[in-house]
Structure formats: structure tokens, C-alpha cells
C-alpha atoms as a PDB file:
ATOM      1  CA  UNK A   1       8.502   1.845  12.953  1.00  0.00           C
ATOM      2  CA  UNK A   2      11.094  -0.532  12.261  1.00  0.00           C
ATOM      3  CA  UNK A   3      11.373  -2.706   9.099  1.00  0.00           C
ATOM      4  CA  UNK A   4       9.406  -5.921  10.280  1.00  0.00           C
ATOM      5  CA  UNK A   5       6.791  -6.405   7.490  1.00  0.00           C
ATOM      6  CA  UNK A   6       4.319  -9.589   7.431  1.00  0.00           C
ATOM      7  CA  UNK A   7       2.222 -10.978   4.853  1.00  0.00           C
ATOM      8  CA  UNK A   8      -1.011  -9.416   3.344  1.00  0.00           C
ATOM      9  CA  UNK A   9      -2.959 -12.250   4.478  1.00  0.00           C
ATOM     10  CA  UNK A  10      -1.568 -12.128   7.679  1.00  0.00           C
ATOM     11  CA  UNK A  11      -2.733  -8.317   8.186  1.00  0.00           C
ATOM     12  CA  UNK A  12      -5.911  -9.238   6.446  1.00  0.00           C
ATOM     13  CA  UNK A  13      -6.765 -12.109   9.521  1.00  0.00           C
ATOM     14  CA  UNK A  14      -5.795  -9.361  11.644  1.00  0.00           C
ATOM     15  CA  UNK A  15      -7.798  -6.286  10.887  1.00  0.00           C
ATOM     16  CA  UNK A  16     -10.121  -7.621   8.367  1.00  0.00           C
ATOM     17  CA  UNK A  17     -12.606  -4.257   8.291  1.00  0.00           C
ATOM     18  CA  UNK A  18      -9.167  -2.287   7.581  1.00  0.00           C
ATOM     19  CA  UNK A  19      -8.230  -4.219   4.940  1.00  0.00           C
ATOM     20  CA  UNK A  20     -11.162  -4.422   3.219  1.00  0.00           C
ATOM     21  CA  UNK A  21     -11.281  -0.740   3.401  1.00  0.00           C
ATOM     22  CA  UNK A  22      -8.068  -0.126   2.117  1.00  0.00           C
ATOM     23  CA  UNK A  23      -8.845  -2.803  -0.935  1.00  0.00           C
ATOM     24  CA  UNK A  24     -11.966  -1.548  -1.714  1.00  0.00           C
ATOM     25  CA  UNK A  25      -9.918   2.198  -1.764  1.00  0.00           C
ATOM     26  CA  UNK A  26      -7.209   0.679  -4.194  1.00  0.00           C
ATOM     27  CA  UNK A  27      -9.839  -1.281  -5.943  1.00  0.00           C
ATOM     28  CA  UNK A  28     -11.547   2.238  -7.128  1.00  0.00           C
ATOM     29  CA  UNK A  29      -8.811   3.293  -9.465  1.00  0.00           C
ATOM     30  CA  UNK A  30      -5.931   1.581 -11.289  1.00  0.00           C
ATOM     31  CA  UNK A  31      -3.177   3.581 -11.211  1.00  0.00           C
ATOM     32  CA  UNK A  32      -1.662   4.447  -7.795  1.00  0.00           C
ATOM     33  CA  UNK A  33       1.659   6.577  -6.371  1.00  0.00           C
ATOM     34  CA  UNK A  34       4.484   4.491  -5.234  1.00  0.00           C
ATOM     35  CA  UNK A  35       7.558   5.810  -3.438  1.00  0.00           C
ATOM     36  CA  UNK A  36      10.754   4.678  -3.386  1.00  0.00           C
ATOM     37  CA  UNK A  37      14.318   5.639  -2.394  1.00  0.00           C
ATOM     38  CA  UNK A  38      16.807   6.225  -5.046  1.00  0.00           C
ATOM     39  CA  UNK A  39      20.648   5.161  -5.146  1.00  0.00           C
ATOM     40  CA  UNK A  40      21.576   8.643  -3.468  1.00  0.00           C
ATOM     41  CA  UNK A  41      18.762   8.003  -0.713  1.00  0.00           C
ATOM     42  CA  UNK A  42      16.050  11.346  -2.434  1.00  0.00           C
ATOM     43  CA  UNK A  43      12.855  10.207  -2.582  1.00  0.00           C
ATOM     44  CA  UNK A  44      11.229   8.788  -6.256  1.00  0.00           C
ATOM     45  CA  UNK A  45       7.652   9.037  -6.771  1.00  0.00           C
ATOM     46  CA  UNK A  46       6.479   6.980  -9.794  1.00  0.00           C
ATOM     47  CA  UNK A  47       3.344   5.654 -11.024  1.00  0.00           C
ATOM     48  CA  UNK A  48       2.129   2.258 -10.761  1.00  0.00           C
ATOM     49  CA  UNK A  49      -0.690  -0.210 -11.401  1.00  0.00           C
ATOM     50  CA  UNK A  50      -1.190  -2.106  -7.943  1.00  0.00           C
ATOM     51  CA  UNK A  51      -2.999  -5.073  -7.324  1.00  0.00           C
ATOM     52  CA  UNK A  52      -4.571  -7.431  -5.245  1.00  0.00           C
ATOM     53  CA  UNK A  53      -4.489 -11.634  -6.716  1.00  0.00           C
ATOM     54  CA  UNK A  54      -4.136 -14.641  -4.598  1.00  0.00           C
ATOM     55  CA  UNK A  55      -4.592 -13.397  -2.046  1.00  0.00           C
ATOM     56  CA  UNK A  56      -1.325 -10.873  -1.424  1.00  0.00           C
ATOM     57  CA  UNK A  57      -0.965  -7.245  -2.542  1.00  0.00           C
ATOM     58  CA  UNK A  58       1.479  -6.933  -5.974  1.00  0.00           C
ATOM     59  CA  UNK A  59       3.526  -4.915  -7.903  1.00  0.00           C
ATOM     60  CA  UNK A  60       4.648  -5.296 -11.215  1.00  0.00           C
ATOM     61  CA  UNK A  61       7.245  -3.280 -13.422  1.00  0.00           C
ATOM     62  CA  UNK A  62       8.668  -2.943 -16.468  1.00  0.00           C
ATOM     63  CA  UNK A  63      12.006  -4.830 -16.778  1.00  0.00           C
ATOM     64  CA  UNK A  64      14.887  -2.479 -15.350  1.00  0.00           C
ATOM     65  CA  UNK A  65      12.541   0.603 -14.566  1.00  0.00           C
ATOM     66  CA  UNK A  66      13.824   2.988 -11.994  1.00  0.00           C
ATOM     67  CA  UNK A  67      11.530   2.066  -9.509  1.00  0.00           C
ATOM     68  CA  UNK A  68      12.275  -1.081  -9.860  1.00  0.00           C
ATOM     69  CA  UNK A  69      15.972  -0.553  -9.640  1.00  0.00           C
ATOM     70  CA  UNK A  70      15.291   1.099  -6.490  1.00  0.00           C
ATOM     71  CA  UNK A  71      13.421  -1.785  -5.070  1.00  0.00           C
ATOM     72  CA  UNK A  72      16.324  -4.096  -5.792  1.00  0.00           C
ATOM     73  CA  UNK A  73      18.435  -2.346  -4.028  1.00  0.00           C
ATOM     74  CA  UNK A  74      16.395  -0.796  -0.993  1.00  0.00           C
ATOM     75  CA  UNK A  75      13.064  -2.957  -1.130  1.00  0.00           C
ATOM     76  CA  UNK A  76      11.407   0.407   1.249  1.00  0.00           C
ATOM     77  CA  UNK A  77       8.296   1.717  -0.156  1.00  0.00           C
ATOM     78  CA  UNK A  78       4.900   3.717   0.258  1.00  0.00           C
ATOM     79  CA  UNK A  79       2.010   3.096  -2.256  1.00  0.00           C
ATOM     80  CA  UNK A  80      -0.462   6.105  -2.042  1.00  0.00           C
ATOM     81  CA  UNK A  81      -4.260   5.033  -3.318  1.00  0.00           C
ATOM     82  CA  UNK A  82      -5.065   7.515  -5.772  1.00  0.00           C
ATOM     83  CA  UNK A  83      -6.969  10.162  -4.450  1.00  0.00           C
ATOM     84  CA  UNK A  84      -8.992  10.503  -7.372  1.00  0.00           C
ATOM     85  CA  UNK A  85     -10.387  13.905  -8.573  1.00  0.00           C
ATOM     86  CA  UNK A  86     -11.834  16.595  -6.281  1.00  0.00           C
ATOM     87  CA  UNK A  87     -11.746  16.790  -2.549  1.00  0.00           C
ATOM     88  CA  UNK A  88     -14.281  13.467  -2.083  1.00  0.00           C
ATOM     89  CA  UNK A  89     -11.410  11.122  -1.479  1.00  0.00           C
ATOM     90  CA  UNK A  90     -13.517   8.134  -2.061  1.00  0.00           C
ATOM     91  CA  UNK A  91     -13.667   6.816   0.950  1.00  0.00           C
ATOM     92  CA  UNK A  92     -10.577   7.953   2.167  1.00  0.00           C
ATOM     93  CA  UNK A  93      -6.672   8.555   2.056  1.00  0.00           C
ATOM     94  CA  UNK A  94      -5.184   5.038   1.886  1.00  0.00           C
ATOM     95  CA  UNK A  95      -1.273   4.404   2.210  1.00  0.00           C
ATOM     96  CA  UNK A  96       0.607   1.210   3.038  1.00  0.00           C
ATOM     97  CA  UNK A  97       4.094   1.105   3.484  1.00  0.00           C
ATOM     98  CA  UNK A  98       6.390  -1.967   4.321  1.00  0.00           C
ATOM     99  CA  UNK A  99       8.920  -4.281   2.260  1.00  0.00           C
ATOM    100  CA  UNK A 100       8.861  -4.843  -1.773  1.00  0.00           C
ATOM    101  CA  UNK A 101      10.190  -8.628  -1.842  1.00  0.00           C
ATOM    102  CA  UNK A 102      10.935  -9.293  -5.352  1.00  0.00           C
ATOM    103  CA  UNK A 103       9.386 -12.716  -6.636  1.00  0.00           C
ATOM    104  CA  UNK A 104      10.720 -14.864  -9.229  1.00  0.00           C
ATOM    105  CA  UNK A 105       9.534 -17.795  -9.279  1.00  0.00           C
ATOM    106  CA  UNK A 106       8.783 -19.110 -12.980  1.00  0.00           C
ATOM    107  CA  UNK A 107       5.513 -20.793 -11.914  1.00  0.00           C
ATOM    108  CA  UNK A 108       4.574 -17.405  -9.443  1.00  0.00           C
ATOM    109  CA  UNK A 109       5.370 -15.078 -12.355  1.00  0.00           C
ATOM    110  CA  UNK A 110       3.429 -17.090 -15.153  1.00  0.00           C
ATOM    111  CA  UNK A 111       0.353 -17.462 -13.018  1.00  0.00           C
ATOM    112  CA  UNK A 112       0.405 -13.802 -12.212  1.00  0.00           C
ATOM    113  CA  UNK A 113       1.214 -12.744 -15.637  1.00  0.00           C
ATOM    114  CA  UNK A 114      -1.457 -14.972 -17.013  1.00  0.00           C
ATOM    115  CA  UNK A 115      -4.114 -13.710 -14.707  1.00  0.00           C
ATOM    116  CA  UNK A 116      -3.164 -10.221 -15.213  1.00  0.00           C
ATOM    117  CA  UNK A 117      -2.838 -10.164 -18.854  1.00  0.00           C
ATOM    118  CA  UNK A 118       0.757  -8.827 -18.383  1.00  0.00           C
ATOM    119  CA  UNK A 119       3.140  -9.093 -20.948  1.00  0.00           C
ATOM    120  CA  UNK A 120       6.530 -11.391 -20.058  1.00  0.00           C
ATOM    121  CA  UNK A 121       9.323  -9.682 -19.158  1.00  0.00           C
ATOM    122  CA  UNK A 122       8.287  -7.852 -15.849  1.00  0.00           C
ATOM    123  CA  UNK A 123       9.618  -7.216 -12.330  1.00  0.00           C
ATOM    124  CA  UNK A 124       6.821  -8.842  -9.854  1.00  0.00           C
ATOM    125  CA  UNK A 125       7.241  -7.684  -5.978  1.00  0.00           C
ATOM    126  CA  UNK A 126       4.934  -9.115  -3.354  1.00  0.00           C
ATOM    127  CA  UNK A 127       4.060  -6.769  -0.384  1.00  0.00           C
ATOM    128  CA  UNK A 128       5.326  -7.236   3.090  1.00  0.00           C
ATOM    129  CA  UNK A 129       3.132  -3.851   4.932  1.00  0.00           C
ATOM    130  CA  UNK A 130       5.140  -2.686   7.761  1.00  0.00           C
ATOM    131  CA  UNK A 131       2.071   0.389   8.054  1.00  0.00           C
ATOM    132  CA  UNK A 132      -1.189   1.008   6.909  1.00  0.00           C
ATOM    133  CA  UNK A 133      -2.998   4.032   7.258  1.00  0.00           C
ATOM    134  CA  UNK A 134      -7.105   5.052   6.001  1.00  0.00           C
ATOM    135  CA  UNK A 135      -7.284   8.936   7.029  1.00  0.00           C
ATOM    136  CA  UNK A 136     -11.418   9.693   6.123  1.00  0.00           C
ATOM    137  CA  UNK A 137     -13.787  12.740   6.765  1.00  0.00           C
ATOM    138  CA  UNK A 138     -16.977  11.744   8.913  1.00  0.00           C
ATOM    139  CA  UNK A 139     -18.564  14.525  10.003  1.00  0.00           C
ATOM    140  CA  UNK A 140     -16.641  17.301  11.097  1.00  0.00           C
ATOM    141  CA  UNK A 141     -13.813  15.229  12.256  1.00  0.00           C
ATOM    142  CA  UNK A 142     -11.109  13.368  10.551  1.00  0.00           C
ATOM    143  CA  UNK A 143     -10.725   9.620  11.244  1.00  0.00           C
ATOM    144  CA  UNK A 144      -7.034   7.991  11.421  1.00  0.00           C
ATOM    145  CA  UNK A 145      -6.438   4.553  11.336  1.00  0.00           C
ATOM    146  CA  UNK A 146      -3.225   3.069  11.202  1.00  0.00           C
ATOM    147  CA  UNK A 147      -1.782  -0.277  12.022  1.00  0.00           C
ATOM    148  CA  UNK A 148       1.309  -2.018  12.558  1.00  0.00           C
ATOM    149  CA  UNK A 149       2.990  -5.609  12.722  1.00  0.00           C
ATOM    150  CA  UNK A 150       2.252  -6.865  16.284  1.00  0.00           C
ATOM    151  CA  UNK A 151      -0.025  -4.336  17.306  1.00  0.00           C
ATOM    152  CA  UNK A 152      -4.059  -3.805  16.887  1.00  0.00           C
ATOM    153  CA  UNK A 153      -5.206  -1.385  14.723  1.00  0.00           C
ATOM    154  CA  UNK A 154      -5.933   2.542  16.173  1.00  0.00           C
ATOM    155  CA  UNK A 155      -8.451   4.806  15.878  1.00  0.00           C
ATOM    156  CA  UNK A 156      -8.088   8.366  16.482  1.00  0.00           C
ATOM    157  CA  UNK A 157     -10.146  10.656  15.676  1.00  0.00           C
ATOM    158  CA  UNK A 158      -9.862  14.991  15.634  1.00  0.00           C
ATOM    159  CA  UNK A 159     -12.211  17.928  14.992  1.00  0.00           C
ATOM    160  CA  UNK A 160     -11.146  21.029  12.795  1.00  0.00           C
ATOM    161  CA  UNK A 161     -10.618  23.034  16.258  1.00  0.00           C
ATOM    162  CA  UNK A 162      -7.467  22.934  18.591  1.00  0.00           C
ATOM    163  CA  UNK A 163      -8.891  19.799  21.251  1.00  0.00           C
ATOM    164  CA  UNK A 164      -6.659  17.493  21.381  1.00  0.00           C
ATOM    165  CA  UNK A 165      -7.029  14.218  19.253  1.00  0.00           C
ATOM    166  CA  UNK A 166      -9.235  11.442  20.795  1.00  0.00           C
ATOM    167  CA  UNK A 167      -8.431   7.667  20.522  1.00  0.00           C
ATOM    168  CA  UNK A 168     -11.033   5.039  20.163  1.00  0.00           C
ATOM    169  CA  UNK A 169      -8.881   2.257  20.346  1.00  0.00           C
END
């Protein structure tokens, strides 16, 4: 996977039944697990409140956080849906990964901010996915999708035995 992200909306007109399932999965919790690499390249895993406005997937931090350090200087990431409690999932495992692409734009951030109910200062990235992946249970097998830039979305799908995993698409 290289580090060619696109747009939210552009992976939305592309796959629109896996990204509605991957916003409705987000949409079922607030807070979320984002990782990030630090200055000496080891992994950080932080909280986060993720969210969907306008049309594009967002992330906002406190001013000068770590994570948001991190993003400055490598904008790599993977935002984990919370799982939520037990072993029901919700709907799924739900991870996209791609490009943090920090916005600052006065009239961006003020828009956001006021349709958020965020306090001024913050940190405001817009999402560029370079991955997204929905793992789910349905039946006795477990479901993959995934999906990259330039490429349709897969399917594949494996039982709790040693077969070897089928694809549907």
C-alpha cells in the first residue's frame, strides 16, 4: 500500500455501501483509537473524537497535543472505530488508514468549530484514506472488506476451520 490517499467523498462515490457502513460504525460511539508514529518512528495510540461534517472525515486536537505533533511531522495514521463493549462489535471492526492533511484555513476552521461546538484553539486534519477495512461476523464466517485508492472494494470471506479464504469480489 503506498501513500496515495484521495478524498472522503471521492471513496464515498466509489463504494458507497462501504462507506456508509463504516460511518454508520463510527457514528455509534464518539470516541475512537487513532494511531500515529512518534518522532523516534514507535507507534502512539491516543484517543480521539472523529467525525464526519461536510461531507469529509475530521480530526480535531488540542493545540500542540502529541498526536498532533506527530501528524505534523508524519501525517500517517490508523483510526480504529471503537469496538464498544463485549464481543458484539456493532456491526463490525472498522479501520481507515491514509493521510492526516492538516487544515487551516480561518473560514474552514470557524465553520467546523462552529458546527462542532469546539472551542478555538484546535488542530483540524481532514482525512485522505489510503485503506479501509469492515471485518464482521455473519454466520460462522468472518467477512473482510477492504479497499484501496484505484481499486474496487474486496470481499473475502473465511470459516473458523482451515479452508482456505474465499473471495467474492
Amino acid at each position: 500500500m503506498g501513500d496515495t490517499g484521495t478524498t472522503w467523498p471521492a471513496f464515498e462515490a466509489a463504494e458507497p455501501e462501504l462507506a456508509a457502513a463504516v460511518r454508520e460504525r463510527f457514528g455509534q460511539y464518539t470516541h475512537h483509537a487513532l494511531a500515529t508514529v512518534r518522532k523516534d518512528g514507535s507507534p502512539r495510540l491516543s484517543g480521539i473524537e472523529a467525525d464526519f461534517r461536510f461531507g469529509e472525515l475530521w480530526l480535531g486536537m488540542m493545540p500542540n497535543s502529541r498526536k498532533a505533533l506527530d501528524l505534523l511531522r508524519d501525517p500517517r495514521f490508523a483510526l480504529l472505530a471503537n469496538p464498544g463493549s463485549g464481543t458484539g462489535m456493532g456491526g463490525g471492526d472498522v479501520r481507515v488508514s491514509g493521510r492526516a492533511v492538516e487544515i487551516t484555513d480561518p473560514e474552514t476552521v470557524d465553520r467546523y468549530a462552529a458546527d462542532a461546538g469546539a472551542p478555538l484553539p484546535f488542530h483540524l486534519f481532514r482525512v485522505e484514506p489510503t485503506e479501509v477495512v469492515r471485518i464482521r461476523v455473519d454466520g460462522e464466517e468472518l467477512v473482510l472488506s477492504t479497499w484501496a485508492p484505484g481499486r474496487p472494494a474486496r470481499t473475502i470471506r473465511r470459516g473458523n476451520d482451515d479452508s482456505p479464504p474465499r473471495g467474492e469480489s
